[in-house]
C-alpha atoms as a PDB file:
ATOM      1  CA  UNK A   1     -54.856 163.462 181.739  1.00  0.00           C
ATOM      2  CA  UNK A   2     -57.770 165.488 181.638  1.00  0.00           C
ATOM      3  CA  UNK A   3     -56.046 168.894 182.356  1.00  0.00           C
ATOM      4  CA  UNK A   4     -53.249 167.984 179.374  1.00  0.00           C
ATOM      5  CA  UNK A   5     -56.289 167.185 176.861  1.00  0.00           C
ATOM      6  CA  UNK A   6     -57.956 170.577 177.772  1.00  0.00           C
ATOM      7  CA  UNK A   7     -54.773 172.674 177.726  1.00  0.00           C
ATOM      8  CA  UNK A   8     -53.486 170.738 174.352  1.00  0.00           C
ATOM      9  CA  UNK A   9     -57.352 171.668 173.219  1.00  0.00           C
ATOM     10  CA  UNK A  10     -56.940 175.421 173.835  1.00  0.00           C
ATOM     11  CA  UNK A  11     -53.117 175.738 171.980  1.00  0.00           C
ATOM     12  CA  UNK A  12     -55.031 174.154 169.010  1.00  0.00           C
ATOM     13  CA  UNK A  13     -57.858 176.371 169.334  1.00  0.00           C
ATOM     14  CA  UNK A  14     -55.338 179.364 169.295  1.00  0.00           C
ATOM     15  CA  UNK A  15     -52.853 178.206 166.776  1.00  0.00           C
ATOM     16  CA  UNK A  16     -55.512 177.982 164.760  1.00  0.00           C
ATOM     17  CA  UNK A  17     -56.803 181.282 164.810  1.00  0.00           C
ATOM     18  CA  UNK A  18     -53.498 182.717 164.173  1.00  0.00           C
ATOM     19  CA  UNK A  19     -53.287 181.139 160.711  1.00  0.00           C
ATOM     20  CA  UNK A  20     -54.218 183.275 157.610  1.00  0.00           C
ATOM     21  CA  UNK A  21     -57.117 182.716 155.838  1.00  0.00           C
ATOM     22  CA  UNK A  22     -56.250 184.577 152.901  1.00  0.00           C
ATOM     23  CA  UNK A  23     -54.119 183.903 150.129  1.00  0.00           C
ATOM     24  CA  UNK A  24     -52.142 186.813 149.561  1.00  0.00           C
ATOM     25  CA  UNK A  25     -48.742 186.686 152.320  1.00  0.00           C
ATOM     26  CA  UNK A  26     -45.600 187.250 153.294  1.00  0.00           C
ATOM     27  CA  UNK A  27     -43.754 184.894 154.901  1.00  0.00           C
ATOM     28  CA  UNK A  28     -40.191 185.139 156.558  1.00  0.00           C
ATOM     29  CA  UNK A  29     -37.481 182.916 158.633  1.00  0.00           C
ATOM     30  CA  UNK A  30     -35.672 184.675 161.547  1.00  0.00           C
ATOM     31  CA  UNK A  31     -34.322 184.513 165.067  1.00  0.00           C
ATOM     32  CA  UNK A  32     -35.439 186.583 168.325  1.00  0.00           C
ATOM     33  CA  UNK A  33     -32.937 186.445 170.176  1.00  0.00           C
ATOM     34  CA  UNK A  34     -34.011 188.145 174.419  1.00  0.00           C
ATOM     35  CA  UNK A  35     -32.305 188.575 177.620  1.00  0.00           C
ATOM     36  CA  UNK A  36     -34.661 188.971 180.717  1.00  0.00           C
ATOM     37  CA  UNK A  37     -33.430 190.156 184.397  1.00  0.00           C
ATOM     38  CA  UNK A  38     -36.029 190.497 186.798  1.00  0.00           C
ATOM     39  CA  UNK A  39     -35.632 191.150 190.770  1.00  0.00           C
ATOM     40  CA  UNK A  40     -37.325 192.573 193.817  1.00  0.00           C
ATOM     41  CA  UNK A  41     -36.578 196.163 194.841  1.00  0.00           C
ATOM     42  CA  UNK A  42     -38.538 195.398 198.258  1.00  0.00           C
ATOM     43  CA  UNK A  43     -40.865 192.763 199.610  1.00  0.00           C
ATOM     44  CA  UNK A  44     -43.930 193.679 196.881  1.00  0.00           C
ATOM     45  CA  UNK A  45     -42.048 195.701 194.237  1.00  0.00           C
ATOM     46  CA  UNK A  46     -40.225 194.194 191.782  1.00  0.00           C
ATOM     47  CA  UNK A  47     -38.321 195.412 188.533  1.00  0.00           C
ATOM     48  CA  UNK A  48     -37.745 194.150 184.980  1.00  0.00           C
ATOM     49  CA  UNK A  49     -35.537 194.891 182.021  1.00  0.00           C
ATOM     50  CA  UNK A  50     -36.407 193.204 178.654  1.00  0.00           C
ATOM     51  CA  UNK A  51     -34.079 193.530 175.856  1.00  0.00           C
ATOM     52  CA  UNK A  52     -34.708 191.779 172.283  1.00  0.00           C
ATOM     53  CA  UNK A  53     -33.820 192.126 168.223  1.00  0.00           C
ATOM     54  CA  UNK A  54     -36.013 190.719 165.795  1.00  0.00           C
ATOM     55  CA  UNK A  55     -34.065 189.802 162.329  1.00  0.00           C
ATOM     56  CA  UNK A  56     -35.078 187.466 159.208  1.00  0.00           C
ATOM     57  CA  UNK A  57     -33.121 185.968 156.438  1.00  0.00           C
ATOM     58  CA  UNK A  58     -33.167 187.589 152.823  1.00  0.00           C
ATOM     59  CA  UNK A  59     -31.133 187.010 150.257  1.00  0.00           C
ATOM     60  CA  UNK A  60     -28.695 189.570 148.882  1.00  0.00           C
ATOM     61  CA  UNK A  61     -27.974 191.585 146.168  1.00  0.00           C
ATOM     62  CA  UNK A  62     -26.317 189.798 142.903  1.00  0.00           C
ATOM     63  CA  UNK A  63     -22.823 191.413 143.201  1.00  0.00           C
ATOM     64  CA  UNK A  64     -23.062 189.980 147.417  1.00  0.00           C
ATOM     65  CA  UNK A  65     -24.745 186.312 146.630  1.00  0.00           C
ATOM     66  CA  UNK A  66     -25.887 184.309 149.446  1.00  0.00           C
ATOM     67  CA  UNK A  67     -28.358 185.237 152.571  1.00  0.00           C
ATOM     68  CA  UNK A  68     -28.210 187.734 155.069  1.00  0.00           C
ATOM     69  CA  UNK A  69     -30.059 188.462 158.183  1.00  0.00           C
ATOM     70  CA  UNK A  70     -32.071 191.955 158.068  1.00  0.00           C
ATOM     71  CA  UNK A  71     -32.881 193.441 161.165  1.00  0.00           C
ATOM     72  CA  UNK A  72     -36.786 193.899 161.476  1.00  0.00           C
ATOM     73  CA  UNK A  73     -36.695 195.378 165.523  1.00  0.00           C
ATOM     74  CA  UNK A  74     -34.720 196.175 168.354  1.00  0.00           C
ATOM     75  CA  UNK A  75     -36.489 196.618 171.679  1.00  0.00           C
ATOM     76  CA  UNK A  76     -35.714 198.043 175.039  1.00  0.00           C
ATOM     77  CA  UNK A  77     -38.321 197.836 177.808  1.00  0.00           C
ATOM     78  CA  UNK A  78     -37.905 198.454 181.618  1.00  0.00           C
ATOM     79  CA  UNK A  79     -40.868 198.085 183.607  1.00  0.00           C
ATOM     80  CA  UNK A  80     -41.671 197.910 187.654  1.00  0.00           C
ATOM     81  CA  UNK A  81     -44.233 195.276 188.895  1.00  0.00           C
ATOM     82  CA  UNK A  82     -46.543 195.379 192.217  1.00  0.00           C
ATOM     83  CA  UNK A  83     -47.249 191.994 194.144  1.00  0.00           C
ATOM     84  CA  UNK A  84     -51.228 192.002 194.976  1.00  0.00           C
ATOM     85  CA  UNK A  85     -51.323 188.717 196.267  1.00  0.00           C
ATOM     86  CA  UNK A  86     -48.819 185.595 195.661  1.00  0.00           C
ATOM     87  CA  UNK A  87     -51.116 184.842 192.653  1.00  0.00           C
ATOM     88  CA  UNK A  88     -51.854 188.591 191.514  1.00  0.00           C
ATOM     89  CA  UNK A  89     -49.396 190.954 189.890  1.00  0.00           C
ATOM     90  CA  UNK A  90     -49.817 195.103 188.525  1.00  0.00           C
ATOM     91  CA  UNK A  91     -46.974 196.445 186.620  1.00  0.00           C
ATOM     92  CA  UNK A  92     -46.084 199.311 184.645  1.00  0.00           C
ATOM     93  CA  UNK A  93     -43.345 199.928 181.835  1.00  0.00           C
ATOM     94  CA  UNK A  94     -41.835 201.978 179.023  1.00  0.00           C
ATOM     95  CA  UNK A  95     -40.557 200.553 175.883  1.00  0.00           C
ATOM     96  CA  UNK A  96     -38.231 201.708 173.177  1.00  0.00           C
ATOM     97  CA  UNK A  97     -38.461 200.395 169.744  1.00  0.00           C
ATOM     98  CA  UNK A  98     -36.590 200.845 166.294  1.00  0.00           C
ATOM     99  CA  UNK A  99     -38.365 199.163 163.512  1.00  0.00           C
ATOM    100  CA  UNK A 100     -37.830 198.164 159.942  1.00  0.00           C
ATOM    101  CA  UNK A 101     -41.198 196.925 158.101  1.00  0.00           C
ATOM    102  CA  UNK A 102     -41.618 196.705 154.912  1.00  0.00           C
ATOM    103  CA  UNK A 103     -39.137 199.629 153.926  1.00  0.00           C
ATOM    104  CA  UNK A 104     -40.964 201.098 156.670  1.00  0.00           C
ATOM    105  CA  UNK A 105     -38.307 202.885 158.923  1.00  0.00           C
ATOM    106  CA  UNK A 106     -39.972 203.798 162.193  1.00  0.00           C
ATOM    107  CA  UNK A 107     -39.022 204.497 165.864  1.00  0.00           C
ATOM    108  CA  UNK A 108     -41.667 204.166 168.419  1.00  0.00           C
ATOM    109  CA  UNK A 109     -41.793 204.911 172.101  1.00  0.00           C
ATOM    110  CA  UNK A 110     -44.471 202.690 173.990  1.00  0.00           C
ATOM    111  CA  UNK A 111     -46.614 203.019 177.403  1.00  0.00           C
ATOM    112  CA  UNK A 112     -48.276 200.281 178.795  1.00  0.00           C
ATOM    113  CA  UNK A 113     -50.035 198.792 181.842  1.00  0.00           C
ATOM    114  CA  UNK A 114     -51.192 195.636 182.940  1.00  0.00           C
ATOM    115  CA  UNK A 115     -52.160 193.064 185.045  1.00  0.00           C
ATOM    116  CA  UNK A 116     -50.780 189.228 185.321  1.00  0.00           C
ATOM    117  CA  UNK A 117     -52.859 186.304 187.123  1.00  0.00           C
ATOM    118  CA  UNK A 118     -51.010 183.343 188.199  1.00  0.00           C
ATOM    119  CA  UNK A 119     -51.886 179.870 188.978  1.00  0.00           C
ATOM    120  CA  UNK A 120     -51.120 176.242 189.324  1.00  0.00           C
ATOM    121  CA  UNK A 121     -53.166 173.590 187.483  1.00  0.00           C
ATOM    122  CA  UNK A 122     -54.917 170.932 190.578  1.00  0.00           C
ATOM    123  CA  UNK A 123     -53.361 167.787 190.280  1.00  0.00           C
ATOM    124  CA  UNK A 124     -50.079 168.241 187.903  1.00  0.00           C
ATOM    125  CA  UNK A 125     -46.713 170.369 188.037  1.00  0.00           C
ATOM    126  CA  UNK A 126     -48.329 173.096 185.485  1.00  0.00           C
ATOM    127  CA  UNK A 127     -47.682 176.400 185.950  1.00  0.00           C
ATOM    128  CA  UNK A 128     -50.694 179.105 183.865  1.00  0.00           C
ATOM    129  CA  UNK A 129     -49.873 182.679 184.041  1.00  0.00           C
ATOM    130  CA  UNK A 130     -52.564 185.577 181.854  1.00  0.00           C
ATOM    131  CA  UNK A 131     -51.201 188.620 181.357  1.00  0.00           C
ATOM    132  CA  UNK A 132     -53.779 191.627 180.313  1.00  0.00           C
ATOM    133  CA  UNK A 133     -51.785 194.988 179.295  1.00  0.00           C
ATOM    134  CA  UNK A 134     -52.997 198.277 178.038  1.00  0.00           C
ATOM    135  CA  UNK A 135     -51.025 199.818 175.097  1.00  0.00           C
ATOM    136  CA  UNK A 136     -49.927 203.132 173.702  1.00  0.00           C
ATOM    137  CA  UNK A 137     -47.339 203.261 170.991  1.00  0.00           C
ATOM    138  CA  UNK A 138     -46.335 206.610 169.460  1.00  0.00           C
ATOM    139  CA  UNK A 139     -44.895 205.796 166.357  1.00  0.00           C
ATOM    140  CA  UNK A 140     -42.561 208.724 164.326  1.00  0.00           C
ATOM    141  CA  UNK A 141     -41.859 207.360 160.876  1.00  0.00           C
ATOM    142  CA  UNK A 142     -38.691 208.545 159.839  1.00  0.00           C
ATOM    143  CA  UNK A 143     -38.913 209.729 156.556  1.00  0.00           C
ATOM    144  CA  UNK A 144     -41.987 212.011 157.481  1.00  0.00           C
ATOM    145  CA  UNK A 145     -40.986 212.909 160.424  1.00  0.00           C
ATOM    146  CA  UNK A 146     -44.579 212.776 161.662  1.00  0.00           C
ATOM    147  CA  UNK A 147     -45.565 211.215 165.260  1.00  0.00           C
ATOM    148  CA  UNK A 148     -48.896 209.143 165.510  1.00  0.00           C
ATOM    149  CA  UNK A 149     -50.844 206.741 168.009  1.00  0.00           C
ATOM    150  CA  UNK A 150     -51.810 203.600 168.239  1.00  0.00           C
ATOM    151  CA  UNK A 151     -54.433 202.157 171.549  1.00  0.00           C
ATOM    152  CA  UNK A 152     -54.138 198.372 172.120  1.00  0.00           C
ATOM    153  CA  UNK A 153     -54.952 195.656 174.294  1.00  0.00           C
ATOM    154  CA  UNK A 154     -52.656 192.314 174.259  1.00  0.00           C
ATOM    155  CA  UNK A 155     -54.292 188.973 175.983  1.00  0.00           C
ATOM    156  CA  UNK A 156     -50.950 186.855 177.113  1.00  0.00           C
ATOM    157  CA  UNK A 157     -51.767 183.203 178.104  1.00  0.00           C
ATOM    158  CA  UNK A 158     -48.561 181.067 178.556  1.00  0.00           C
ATOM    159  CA  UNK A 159     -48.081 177.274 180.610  1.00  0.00           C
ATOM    160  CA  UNK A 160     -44.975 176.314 182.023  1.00  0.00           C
ATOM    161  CA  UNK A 161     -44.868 172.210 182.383  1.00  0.00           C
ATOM    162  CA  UNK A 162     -40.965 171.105 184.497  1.00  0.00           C
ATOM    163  CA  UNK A 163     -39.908 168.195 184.472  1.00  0.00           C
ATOM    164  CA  UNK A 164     -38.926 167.817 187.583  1.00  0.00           C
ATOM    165  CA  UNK A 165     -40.439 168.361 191.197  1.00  0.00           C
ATOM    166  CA  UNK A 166     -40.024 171.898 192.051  1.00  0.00           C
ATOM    167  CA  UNK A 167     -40.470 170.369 195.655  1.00  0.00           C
ATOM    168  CA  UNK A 168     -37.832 168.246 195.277  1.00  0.00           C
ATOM    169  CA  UNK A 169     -35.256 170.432 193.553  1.00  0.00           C
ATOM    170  CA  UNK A 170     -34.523 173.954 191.702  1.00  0.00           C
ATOM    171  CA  UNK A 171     -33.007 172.721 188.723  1.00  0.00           C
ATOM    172  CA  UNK A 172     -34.037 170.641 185.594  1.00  0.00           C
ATOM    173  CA  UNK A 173     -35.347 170.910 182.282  1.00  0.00           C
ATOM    174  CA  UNK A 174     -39.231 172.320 181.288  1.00  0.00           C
ATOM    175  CA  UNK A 175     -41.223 172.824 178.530  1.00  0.00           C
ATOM    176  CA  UNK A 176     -43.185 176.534 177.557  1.00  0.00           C
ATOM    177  CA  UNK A 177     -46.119 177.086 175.776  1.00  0.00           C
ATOM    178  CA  UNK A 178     -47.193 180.408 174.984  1.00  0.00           C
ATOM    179  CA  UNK A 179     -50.118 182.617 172.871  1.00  0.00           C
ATOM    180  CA  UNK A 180     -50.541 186.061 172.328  1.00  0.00           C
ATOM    181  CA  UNK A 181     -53.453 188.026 171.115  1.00  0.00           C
ATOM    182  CA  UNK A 182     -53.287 191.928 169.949  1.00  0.00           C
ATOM    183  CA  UNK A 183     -56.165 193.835 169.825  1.00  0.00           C
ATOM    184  CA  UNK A 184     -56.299 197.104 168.002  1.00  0.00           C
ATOM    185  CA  UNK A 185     -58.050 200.029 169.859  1.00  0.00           C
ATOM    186  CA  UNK A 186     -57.166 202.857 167.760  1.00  0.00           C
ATOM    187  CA  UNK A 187     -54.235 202.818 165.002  1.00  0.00           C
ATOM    188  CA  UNK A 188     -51.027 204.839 164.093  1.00  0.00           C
ATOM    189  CA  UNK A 189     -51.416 206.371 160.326  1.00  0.00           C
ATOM    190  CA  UNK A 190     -47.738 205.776 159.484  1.00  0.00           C
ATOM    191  CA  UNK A 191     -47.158 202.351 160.644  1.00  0.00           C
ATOM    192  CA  UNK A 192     -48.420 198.990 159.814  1.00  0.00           C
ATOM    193  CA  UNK A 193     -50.685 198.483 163.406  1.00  0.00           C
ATOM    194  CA  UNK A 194     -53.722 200.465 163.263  1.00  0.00           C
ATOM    195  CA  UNK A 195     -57.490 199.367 163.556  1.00  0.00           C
ATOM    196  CA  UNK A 196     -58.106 200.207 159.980  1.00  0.00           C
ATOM    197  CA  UNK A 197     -56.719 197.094 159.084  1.00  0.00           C
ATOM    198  CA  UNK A 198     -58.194 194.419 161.688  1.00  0.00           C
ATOM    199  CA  UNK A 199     -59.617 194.621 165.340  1.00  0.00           C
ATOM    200  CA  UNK A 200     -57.733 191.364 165.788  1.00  0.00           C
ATOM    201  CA  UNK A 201     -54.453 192.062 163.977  1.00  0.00           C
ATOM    202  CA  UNK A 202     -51.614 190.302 165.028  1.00  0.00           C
ATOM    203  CA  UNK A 203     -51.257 186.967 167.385  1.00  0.00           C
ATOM    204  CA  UNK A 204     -48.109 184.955 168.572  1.00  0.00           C
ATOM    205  CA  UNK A 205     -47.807 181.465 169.218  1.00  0.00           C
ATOM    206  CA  UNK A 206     -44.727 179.984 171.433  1.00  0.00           C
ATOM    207  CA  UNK A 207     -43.236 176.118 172.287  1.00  0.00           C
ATOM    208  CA  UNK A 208     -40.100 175.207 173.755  1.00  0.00           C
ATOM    209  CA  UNK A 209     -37.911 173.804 176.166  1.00  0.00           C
ATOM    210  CA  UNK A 210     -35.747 175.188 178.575  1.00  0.00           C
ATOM    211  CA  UNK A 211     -33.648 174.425 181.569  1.00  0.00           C
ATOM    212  CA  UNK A 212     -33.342 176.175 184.912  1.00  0.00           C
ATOM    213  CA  UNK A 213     -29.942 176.557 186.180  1.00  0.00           C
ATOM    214  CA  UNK A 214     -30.728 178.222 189.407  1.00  0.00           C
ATOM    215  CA  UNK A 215     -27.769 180.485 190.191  1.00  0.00           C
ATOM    216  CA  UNK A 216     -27.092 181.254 186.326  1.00  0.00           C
ATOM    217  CA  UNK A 217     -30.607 181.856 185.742  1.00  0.00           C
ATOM    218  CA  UNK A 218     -33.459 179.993 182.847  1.00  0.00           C
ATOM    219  CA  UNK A 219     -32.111 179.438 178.992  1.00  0.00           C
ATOM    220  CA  UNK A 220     -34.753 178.393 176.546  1.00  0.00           C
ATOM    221  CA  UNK A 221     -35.153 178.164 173.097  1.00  0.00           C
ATOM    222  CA  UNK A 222     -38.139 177.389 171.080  1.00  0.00           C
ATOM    223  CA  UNK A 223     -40.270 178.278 168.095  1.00  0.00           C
ATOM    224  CA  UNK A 224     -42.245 181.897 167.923  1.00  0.00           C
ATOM    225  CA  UNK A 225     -44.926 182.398 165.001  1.00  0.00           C
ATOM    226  CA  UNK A 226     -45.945 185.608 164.324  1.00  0.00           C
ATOM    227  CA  UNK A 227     -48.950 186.698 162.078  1.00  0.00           C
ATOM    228  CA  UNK A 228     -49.608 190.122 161.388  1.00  0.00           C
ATOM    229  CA  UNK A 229     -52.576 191.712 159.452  1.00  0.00           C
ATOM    230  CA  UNK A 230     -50.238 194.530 157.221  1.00  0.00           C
ATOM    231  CA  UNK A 231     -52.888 196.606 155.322  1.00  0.00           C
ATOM    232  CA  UNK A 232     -56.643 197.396 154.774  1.00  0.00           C
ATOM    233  CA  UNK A 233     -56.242 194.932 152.025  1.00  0.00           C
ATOM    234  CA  UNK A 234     -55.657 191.710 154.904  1.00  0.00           C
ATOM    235  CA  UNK A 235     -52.552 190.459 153.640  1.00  0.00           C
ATOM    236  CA  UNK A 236     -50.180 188.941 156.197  1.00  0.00           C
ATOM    237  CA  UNK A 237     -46.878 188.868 157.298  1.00  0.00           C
ATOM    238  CA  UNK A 238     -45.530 185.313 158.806  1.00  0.00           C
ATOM    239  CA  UNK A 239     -42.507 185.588 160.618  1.00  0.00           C
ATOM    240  CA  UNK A 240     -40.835 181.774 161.733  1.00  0.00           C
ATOM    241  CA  UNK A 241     -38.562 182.570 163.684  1.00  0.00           C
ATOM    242  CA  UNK A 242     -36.193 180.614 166.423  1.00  0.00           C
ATOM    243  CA  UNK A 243     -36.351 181.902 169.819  1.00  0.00           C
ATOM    244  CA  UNK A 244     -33.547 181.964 172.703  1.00  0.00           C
ATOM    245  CA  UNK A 245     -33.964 183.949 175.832  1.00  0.00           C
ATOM    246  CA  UNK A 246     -31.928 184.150 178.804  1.00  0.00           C
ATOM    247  CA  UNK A 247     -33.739 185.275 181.953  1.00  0.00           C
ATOM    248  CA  UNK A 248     -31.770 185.627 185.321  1.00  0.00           C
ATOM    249  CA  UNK A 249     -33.411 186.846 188.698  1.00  0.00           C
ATOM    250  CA  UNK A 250     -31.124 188.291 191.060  1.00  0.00           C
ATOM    251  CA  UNK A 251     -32.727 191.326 194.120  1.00  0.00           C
ATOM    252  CA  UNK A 252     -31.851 194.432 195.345  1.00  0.00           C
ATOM    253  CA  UNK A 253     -33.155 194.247 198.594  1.00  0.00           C
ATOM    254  CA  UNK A 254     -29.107 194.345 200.239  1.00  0.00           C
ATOM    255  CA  UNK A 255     -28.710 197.494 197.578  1.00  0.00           C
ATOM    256  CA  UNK A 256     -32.029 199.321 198.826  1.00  0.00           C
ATOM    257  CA  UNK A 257     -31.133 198.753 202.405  1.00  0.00           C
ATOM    258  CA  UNK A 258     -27.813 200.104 202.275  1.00  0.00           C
ATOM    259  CA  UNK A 259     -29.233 203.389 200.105  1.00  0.00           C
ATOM    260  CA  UNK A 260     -31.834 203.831 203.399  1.00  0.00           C
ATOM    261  CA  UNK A 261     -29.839 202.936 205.848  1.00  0.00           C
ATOM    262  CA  UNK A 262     -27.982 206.012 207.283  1.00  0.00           C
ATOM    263  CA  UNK A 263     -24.538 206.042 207.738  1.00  0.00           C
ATOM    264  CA  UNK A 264     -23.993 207.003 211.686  1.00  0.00           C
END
């Protein structure tokens, strides 16, 4: 009871930073929809490829009444991973990124680096994972055709809580809980991330509820807020937006093998 008090304690703690004390925002509905496939290359090295699109509802023109969804990002990442330890992961990646903020067309390539600890809570089924990654995004806004950088760190701290015994079985249903913090090194002069406006500039919370289907891999869906400090001025941007991800997990260890292996 103890460990669900403190972790309850710290999501409130968080959620609560993430909420704008100013007046002045901007607040949108959405979905981010994301498809995750992850797998081992050999023994310690491992692989991932992230894809995502991040859109929000707006209402259209008079002569088109109604609401439409406007498409805010689409995002590409592949990435390797290193296993340290069974508890201790390194990893490397590369995104790609087209965005749309504001009336703010910009397409942004992204190197990053980071580090994820793992570990179980004593006494309960809880799974804690913190992630610490290293970020450079080189933004080119479109209409200027002019490149620029942006240097930040990103503090990842995320519970998974099944309801089942993994022991017992591979399947079942489980709950996520999830907060991310962005911290702004250094910022781009054509987009809306840069240290000008905040040190601590944008955060994400996470909750929902998923269920493991072993073969066919995790679906989830949940609720993402997203806060984001858009100007020198502080005004934010709230995006509320429903999240569903598909992960899968399959290896490449039979693939490698057969690459090394030579054929006489």
């Amino acid at each position: 009871m103890k460990n669900w008090l403190q972790i309850a304690a710290s999501c409130l703690l968080l959620i609560g930073l993430s909420i704008p004390s100013t007046a002045q925002t901007w607040t949108f509905y959405g979905v981010f929809p994301q498809y995750s496939q992850t797998g081992s290359v050999t023994k310690r090295l491992g692989y991932n490829l992230f894809l995502s699109s991040t859109s929000h509802a707006t209402s259209q023109a008079a002569e088109s009444p109604g609401v439409a969804m406007l498409a805010l990002q689409y995002y590409a990442q592949p990435s390797l991973t290193y296993k340290v330890t069974d508890n201790i992961q390194v990893g490397v990646g590369y995104a790609y990124v087209r965005h749309n903020l504001f009336g703010i067309r910009v397409n942004e390539n992204r190197l990053w680096a980071q580090t994820v600890l793992s570990h179980d809570i004593t006494g309960s089924r809880i799974k804690m994972s913190h992630r610490l990654r290293y970020e450079e995004r080189y933004p080119l806004r479109l209409s200027t055709e002019k490149w620029s950088l942006a240097q930040l760190g990103r503090y990842h701290v995320g519970a998974t809580i099944p309801f089942f015994d993994p022991k017992q079985q591979k399947t079942g249903w489980y709950a996520a809980l999830s907060n991310e913090a962005f911290f702004c090194f250094s910022g781009a002069k054509n987009s809306p991330i840069s240290s000008k406006n905040a040190f601590y500039g944008e955060n994400w919370t996470y909750g929902g509820v998923g269920y493991n289907t072993g073969k066919w891999g995790k679906i989830e869906v949940g609720y993402q807020y997203q806060n984001l400090i858009r100007n020198a001025a502080q005004d934010h941007r709230n995006l509320h937006l429903l999240q569903i991800q598909w992960a899968t997990n399959f290896s490449l260890d039979g693939l490698t093998t057969w690459l090394l292996t030579p054929p006489f």
